[in-house]
Protein backbone atom coordinates (compact mmCIF):
# COMPACT_ATOMS: atom_id res chain seq x y z
CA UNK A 1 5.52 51.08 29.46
CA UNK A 2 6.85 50.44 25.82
CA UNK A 3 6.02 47.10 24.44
CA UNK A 4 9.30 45.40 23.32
CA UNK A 5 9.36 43.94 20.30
CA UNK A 6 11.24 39.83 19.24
CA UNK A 7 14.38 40.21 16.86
CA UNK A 8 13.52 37.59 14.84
CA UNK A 9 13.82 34.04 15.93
CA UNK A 10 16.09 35.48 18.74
CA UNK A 11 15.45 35.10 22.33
CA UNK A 12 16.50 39.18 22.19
CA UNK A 13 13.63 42.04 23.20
CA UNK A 14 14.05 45.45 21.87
CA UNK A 15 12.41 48.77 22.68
CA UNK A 16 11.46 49.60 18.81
CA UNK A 17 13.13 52.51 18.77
CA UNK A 18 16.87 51.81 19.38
CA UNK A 19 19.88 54.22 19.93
CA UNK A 20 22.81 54.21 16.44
CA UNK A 21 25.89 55.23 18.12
CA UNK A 22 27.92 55.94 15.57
CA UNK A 23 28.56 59.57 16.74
CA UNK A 24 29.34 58.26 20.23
CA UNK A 25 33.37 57.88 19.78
CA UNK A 26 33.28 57.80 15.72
CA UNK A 27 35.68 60.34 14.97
CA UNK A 28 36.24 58.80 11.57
CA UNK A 29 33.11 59.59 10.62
CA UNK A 30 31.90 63.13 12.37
CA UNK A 31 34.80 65.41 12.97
CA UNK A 32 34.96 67.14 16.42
CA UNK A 33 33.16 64.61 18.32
CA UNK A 34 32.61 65.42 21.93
CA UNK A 35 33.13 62.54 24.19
CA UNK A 36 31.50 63.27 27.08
CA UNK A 37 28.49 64.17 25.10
CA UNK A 38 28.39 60.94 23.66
CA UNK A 39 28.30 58.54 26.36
CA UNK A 40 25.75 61.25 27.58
CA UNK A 41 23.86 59.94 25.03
CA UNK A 42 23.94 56.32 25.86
CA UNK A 43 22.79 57.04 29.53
CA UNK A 44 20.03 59.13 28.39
CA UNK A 45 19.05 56.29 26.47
CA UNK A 46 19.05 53.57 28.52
CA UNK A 47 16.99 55.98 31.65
CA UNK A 48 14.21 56.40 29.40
CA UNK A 49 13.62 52.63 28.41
CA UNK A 50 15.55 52.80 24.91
CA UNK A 51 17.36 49.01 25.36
CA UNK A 52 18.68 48.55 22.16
CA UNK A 53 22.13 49.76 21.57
CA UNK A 54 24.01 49.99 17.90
CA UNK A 55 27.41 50.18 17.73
CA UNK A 56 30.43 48.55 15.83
CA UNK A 57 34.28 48.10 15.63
CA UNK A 58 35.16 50.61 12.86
CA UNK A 59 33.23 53.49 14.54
CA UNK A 60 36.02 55.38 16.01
CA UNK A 61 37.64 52.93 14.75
CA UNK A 62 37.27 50.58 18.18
CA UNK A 63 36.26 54.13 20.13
CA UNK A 64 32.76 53.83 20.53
CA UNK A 65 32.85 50.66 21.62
CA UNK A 66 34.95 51.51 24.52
CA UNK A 67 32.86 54.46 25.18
CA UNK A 68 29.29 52.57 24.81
CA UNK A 69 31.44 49.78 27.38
CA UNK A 70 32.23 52.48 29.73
CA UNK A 71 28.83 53.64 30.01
CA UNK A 72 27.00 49.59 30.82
CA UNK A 73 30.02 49.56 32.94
CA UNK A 74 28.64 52.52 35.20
CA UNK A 75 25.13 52.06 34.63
CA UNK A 76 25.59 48.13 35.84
CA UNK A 77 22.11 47.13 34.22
CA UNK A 78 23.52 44.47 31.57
CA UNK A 79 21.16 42.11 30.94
CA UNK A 80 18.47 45.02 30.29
CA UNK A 81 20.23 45.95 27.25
CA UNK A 82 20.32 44.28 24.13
CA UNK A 83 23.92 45.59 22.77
CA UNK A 84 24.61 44.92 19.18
CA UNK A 85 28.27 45.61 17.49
CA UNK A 86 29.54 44.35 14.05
CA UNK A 87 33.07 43.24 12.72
CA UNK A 88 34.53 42.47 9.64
CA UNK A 89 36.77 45.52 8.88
CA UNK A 90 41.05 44.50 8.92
CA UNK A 91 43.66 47.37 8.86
CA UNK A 92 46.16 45.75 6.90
CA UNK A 93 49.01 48.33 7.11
CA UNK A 94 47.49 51.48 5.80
CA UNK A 95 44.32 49.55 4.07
CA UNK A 96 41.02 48.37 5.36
CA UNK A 97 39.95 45.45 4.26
CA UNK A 98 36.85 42.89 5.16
CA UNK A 99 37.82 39.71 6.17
CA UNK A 100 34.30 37.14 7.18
CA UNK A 101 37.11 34.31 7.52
CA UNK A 102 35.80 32.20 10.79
CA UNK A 103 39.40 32.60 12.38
CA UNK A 104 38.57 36.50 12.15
CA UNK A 105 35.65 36.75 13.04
CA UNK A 106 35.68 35.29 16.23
CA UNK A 107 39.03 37.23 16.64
CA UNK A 108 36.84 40.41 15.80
CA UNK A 109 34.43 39.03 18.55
CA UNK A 110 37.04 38.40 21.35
CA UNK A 111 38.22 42.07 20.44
CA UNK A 112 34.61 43.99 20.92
CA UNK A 113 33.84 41.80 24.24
CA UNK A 114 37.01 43.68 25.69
CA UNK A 115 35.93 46.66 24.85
CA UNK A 116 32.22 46.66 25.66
CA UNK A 117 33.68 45.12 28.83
CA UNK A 118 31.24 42.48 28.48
CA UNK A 119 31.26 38.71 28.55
CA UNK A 120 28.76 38.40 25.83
CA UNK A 121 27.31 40.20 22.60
CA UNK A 122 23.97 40.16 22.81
CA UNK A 123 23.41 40.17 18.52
CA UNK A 124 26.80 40.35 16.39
CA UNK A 125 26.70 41.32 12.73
CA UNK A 126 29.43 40.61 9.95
CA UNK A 127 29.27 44.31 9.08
CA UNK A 128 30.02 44.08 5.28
CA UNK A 129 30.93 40.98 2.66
CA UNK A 130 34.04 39.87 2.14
CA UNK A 131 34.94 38.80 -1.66
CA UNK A 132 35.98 34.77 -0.39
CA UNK A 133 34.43 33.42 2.65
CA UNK A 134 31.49 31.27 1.57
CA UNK A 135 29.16 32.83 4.11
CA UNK A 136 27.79 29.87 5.21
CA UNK A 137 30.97 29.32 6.76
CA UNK A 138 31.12 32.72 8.32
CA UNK A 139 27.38 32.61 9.59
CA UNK A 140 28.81 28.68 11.10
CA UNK A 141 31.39 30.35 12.66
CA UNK A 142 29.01 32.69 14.89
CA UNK A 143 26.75 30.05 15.25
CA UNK A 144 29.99 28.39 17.14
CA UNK A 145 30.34 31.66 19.33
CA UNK A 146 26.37 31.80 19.70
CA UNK A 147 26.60 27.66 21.47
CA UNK A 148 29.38 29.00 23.23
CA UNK A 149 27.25 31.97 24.89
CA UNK A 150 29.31 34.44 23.81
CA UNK A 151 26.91 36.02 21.44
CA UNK A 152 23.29 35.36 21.16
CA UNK A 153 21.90 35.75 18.02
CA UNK A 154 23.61 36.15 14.45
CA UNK A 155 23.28 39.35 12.10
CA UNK A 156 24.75 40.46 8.72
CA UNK A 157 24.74 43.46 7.05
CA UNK A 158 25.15 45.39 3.73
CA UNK A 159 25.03 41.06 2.58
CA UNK A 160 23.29 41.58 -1.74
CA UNK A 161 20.40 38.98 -1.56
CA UNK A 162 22.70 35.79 -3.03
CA UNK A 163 25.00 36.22 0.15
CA UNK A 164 22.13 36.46 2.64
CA UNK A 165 20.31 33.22 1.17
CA UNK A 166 23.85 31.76 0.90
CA UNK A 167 24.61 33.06 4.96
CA UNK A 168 20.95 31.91 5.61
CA UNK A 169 21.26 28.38 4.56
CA UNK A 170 21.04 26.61 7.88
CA UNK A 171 18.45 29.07 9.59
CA UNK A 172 20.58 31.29 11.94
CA UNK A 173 20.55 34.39 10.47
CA UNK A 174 18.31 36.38 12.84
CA UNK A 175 18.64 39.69 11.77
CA UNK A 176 20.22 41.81 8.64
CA UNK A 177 21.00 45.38 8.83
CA UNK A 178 20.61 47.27 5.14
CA UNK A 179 20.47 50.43 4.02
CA UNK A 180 16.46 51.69 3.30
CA UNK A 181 14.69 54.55 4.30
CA UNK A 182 11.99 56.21 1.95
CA UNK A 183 14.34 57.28 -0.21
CA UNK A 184 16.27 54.61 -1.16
CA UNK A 185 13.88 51.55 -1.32
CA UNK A 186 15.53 49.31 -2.84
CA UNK A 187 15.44 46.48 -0.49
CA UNK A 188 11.44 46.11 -0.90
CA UNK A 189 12.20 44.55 -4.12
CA UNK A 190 13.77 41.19 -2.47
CA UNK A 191 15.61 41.50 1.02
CA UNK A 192 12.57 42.43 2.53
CA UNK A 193 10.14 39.88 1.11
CA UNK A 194 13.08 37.41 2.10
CA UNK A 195 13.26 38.51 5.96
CA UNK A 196 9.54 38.15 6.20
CA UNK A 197 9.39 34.81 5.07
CA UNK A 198 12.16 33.56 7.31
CA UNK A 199 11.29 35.69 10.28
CA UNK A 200 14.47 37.66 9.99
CA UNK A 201 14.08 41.12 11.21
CA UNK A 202 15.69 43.77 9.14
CA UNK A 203 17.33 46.70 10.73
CA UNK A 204 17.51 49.48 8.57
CA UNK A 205 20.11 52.14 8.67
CA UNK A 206 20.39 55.99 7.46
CA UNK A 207 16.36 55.75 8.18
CA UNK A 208 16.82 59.48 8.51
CA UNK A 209 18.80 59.37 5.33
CA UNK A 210 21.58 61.43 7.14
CA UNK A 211 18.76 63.90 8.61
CA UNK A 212 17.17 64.40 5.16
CA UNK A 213 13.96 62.86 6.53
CA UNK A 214 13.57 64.49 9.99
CA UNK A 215 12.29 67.75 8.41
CA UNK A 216 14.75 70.00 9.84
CA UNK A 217 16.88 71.26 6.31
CA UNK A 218 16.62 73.79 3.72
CA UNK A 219 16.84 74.13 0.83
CA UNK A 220 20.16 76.75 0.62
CA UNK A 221 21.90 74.76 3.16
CA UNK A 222 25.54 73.61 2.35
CA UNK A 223 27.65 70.13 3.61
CA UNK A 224 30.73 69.89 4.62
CA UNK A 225 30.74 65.88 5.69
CA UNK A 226 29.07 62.49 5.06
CA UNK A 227 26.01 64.08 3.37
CA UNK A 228 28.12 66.22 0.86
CA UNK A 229 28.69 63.73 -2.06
CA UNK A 230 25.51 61.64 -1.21
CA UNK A 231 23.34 61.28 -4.08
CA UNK A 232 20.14 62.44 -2.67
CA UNK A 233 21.68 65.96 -1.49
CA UNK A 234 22.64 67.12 -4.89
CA UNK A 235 20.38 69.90 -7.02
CA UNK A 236 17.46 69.41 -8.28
CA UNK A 237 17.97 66.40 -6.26
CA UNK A 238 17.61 67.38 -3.09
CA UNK A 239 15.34 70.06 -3.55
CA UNK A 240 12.81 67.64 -4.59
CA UNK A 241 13.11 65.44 -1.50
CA UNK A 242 12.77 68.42 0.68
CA UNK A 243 9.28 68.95 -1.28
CA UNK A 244 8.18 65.43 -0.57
CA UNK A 245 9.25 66.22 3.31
CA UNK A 246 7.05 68.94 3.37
CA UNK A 247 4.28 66.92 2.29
CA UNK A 248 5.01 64.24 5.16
CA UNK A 249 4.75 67.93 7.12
CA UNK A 250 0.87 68.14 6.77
CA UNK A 251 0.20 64.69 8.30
CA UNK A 252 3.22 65.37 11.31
CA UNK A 253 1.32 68.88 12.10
CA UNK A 254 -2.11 67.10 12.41
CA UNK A 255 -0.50 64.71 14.75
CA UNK A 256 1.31 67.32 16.44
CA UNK A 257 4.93 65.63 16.44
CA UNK A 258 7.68 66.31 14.14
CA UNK A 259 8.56 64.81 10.71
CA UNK A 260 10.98 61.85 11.65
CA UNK A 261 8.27 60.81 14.48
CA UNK A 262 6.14 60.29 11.33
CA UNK A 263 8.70 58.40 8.88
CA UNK A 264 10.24 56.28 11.55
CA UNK A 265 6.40 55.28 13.05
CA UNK A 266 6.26 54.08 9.10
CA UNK A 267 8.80 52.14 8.42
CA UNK A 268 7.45 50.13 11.87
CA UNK A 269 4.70 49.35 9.91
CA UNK A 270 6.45 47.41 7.16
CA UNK A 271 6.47 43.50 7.74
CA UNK A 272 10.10 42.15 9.13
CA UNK A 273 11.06 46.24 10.58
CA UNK A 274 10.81 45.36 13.79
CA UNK A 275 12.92 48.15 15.23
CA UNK A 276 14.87 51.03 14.14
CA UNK A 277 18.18 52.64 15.12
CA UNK A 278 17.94 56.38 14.78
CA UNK A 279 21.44 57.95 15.50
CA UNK A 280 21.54 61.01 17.93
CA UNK A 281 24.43 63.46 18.58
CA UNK A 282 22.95 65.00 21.58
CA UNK A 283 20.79 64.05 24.34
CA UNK A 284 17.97 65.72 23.37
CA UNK A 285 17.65 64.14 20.32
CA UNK A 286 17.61 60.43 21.90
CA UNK A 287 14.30 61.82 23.88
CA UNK A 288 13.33 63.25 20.33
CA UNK A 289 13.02 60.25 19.01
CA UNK A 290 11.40 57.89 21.21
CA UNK A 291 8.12 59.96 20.65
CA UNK A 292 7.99 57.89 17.39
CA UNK A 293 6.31 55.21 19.77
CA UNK A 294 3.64 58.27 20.09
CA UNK A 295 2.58 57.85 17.01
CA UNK A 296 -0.55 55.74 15.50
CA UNK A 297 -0.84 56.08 11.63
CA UNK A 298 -3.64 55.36 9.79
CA UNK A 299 -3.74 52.96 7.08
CA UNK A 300 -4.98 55.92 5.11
CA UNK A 301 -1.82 57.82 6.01
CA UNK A 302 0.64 54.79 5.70
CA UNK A 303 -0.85 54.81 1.91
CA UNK A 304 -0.34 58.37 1.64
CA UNK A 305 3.53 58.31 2.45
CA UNK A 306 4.12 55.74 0.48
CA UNK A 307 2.37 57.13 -2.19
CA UNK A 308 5.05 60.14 -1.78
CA UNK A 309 8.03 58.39 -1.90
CA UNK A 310 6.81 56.14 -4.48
């Protein structure tokens, strides 16, 4: 039996390891997405005690939150999953734009509780800043939607430091969502010192860093997607990082699981990472994952890998 874990000040309890379903319907993102294999993924989540669910409206866009919706629909278990979707993107003719103005937001809201087919978001993020809301006012306006049970606890995401103290002013931030994995650590400097003194829990995303992380890539492979322009798959670039994988190899082997067991069991050991939401494309992989909970590092070993990545 997995011991959930608190989001934050949040009434909300979450396996650790959580499901990013970002290739379940987001055909903007992954080209020839299979469907079917998607919501596969979902299911084979939530049978095997995974409760935390990551989705949001511009995956697909609005696709994998119809698909993720389906799925609860069938299932019929609810209130065992804690489902967590994020708004803020606006097609204004051709363009996307963020918009964190209270009258969209709980717009954006009313739109993902159709699709989930739900009557309430259990934790709803402002996915990204926009360039005028005082966030304050957008973080108000959730707190409206959280007295009014349609949500139940706040998030923001992608938010620099001045726009999550600014968001944070009256408390009800409960969780942020950021970018950080071991190869982009930038958030130790502040954001995460700043969720662990007001009991925010911070969610990171790309822990995997696209799949860099999990051990499974070589050195003459080539990109044709997402990972192609990112920074950390270029060159010399990249060919370093896969060094520093291997060395997170060693300590996997003794342990007898596989890399991204190892790096995702160690980012649970960093104050305020309460959970993490490793994407999946198949089945398999959601299984794959939940051995992180497997894992016991030493504080030796939790030295060790940072010591790597340092």
């Amino acid at each position: 039996m997995t011991t959930k874990t608190k989001l934050g000040t949040s009434d909300l309890y979450v396996n650790p390891i959580g499901l990013g379903t970002n290739a379940v319907g987001g055909h903007n993102l992954y080209p020839n997405l299979d469907e079917e294999a998607g919501k596969e993924l979902v299911r084979t989540a939530l049978q095997h005690g995974m409760n935390f669910l990551d989705t949001a409206f511009i995956y697909g866009p609005e696709r994998s939150e119809e698909l993720v919706g389906e799925v609860l629909r069938e299932v019929g278990n609810r209130s065992d999953v804690v489902l967590a979707t994020k708004g803020a993107h606006k097609f204004v003719g051709q363009d996307v734009v963020f918009d964190n103005s209270p009258a969209f937001l709980k717009q954006a809201v009313e739109g993902s509780l159709k699709r989930l087919q739900t009557d309430y978001i259990d934790l709803f993020y402002i996915h990204f800043p926009d360039e005028s809301t005082p966030k304050d006012e957008a973080v108000g306006a959730l707190k409206e939607l959280k007295d009014q049970g349609k949500i139940r606890a706040i998030g923001v995401s992608n938010f620099s430091m001045d726009q999550l103290k600014e968001g944070n002013k009256d408390g009800y931030v409960d969780v942020y969502q950021g970018e950080y994995n071991l190869l982009q650590r930038d958030a130790e400097k502040e954001l995460l010192p700043y969720t662990t003194e007001h009991n925010i829990s911070f969610v990171p995303y790309f822990p995997l860093a696209s799949g860099l992380l999990a051990g499974k890539y070589t050195k003459d492979m080539q990109f044709n997607d997402l990972r192609a322009k990112m920074p950390h798959f270029q060159g010399s670039t990249f060919a370093e990082n896969l060094d520093k994988v291997e060395r997170v190899r060693k300590i996997a082997n003794d342990k007898n699981v596989e890399v991204a067991h190892v790096v995702l069991a160690w980012y649970l050991t960093r104050d305020s990472i309460d959970a993490v939401i490793p994407g999946a494309k198949r089945a398999a992989q959601v299984l794959d994952n939940l051995k992180t909970l497997e894992v016991q590092l030493t504080a030796d070993e939790i030295r060790e890998i940072d010591r790597i990545f340092s």
